[in-house]
C-alpha atoms as a PDB file:
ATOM      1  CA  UNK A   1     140.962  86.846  71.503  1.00  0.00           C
ATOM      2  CA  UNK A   2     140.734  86.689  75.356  1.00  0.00           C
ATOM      3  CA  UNK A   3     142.578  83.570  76.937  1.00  0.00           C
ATOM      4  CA  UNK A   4     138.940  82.122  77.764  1.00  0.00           C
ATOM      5  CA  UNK A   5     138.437  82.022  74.059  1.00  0.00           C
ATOM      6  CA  UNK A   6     141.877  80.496  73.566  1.00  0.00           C
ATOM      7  CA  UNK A   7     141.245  77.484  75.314  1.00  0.00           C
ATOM      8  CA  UNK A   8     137.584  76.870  74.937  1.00  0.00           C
ATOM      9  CA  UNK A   9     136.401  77.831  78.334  1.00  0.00           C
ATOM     10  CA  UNK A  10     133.068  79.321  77.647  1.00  0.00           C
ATOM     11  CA  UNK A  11     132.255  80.314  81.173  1.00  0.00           C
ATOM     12  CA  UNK A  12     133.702  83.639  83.199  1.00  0.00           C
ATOM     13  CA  UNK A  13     133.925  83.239  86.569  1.00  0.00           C
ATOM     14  CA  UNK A  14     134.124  86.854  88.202  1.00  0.00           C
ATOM     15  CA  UNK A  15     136.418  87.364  90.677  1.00  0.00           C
ATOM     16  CA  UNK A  16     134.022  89.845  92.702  1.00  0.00           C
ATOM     17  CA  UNK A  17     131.811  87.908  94.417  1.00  0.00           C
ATOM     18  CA  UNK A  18     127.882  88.888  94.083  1.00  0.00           C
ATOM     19  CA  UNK A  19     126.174  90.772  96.820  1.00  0.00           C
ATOM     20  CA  UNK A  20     122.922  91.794  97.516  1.00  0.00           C
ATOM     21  CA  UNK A  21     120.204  89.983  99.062  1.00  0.00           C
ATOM     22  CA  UNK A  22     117.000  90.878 101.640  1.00  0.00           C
ATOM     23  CA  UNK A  23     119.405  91.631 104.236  1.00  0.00           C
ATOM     24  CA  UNK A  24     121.191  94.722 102.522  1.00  0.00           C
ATOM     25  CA  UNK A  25     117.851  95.723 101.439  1.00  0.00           C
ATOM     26  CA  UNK A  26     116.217  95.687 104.538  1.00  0.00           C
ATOM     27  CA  UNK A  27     119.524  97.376 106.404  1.00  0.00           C
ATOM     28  CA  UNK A  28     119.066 100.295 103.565  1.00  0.00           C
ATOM     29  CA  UNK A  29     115.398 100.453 104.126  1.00  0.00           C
ATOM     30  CA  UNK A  30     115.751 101.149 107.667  1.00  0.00           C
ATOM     31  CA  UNK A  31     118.698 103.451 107.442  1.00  0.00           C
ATOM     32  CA  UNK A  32     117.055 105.526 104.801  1.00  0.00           C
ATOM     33  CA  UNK A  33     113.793 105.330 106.885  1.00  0.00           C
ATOM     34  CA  UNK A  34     115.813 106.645 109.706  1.00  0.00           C
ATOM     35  CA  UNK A  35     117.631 109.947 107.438  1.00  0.00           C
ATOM     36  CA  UNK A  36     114.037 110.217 106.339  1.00  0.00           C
ATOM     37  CA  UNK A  37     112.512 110.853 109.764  1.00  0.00           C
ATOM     38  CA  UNK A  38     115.711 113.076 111.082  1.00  0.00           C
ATOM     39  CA  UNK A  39     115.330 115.268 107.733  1.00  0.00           C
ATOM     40  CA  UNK A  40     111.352 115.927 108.206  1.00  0.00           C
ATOM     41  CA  UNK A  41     112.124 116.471 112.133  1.00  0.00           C
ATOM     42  CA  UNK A  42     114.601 119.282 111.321  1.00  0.00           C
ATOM     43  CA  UNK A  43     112.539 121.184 108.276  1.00  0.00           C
ATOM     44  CA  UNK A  44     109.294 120.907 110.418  1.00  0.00           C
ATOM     45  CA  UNK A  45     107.361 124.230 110.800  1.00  0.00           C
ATOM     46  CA  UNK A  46     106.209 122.855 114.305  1.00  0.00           C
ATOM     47  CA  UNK A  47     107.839 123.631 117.708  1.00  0.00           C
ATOM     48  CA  UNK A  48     109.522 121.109 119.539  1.00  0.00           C
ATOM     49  CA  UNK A  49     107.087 120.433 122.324  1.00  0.00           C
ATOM     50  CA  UNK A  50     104.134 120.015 119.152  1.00  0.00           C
ATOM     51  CA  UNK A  51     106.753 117.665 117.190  1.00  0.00           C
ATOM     52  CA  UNK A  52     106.820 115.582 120.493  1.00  0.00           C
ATOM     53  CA  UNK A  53     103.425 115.675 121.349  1.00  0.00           C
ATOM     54  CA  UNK A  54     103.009 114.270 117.089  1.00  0.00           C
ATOM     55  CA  UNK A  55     105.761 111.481 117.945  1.00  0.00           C
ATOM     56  CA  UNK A  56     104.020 110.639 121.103  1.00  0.00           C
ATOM     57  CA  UNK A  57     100.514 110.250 119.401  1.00  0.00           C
ATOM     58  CA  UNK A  58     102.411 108.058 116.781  1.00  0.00           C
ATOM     59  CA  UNK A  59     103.498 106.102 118.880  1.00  0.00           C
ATOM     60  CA  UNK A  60     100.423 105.712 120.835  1.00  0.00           C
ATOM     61  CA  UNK A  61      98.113 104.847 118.293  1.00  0.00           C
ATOM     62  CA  UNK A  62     100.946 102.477 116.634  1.00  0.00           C
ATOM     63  CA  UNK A  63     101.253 100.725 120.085  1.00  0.00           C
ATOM     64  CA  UNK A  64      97.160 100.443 120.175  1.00  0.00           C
ATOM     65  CA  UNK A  65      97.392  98.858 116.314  1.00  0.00           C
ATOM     66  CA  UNK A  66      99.653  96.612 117.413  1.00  0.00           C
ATOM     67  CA  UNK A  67      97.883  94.816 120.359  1.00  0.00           C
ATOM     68  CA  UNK A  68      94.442  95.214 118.477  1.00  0.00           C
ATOM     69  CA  UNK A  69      96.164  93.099 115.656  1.00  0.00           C
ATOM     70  CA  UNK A  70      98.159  90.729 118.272  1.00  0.00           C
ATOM     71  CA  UNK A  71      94.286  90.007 119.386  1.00  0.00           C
ATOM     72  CA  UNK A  72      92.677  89.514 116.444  1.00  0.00           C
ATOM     73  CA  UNK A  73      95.774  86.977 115.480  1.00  0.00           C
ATOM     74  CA  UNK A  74      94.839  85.147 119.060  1.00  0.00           C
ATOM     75  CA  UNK A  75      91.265  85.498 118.228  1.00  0.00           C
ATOM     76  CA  UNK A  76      91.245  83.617 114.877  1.00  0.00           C
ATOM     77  CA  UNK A  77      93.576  80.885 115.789  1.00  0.00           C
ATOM     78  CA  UNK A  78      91.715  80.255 118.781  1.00  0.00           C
ATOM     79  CA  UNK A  79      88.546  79.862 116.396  1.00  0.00           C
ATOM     80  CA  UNK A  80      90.737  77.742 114.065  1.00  0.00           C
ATOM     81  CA  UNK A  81      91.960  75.383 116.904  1.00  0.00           C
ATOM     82  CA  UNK A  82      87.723  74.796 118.306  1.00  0.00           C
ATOM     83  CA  UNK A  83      87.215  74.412 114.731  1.00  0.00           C
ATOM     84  CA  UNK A  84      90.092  71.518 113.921  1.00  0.00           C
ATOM     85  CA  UNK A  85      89.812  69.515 116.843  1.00  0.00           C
ATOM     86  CA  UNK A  86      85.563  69.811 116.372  1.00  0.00           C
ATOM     87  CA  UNK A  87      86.699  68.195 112.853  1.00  0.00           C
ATOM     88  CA  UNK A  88      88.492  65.476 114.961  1.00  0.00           C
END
């Protein structure tokens, strides 16, 4: 019989408090992203001025997704403002 038994306490409190949460997920997201990338740079069959030229490209076309996104964003709440205060 365990003292919590003993004197009626139903309830365990643990003495290690819970962790966890979006934050630790996200941190080990991004690290592992990060390994991830380093491992596939070093195992590539490519040379290092083709592997650059990749990264650049990536980066490039993630840059161009980006601001066509930012204006499409701008574009629909501009629409949604002319049609709210047209409402008004």
């Amino acid at each position: 019989m365990s003292d919590y038994e003993h004197y009626g306490d139903t309830q365990q409190s643990s003495a290690v408090p819970e962790r966890g949460g979006a934050g630790n997920a996200v941190k080990f997201l991004l690290i592992g992203a990060g390994i991830g990338a380093a491992v596939a740079l070093l195992v590539t069959p490519m040379s290092g001025r083709e592997c650059r030229e990749t990264i650049r490209k990536g980066y490039r076309n993630a840059l161009d997704s980006i601001s066509e996104q930012t204006r499409n964003l701008r574009e629909r709440g501009s629409n949604l403002l002319r049609f709210g205060r047209k409402k008004a």
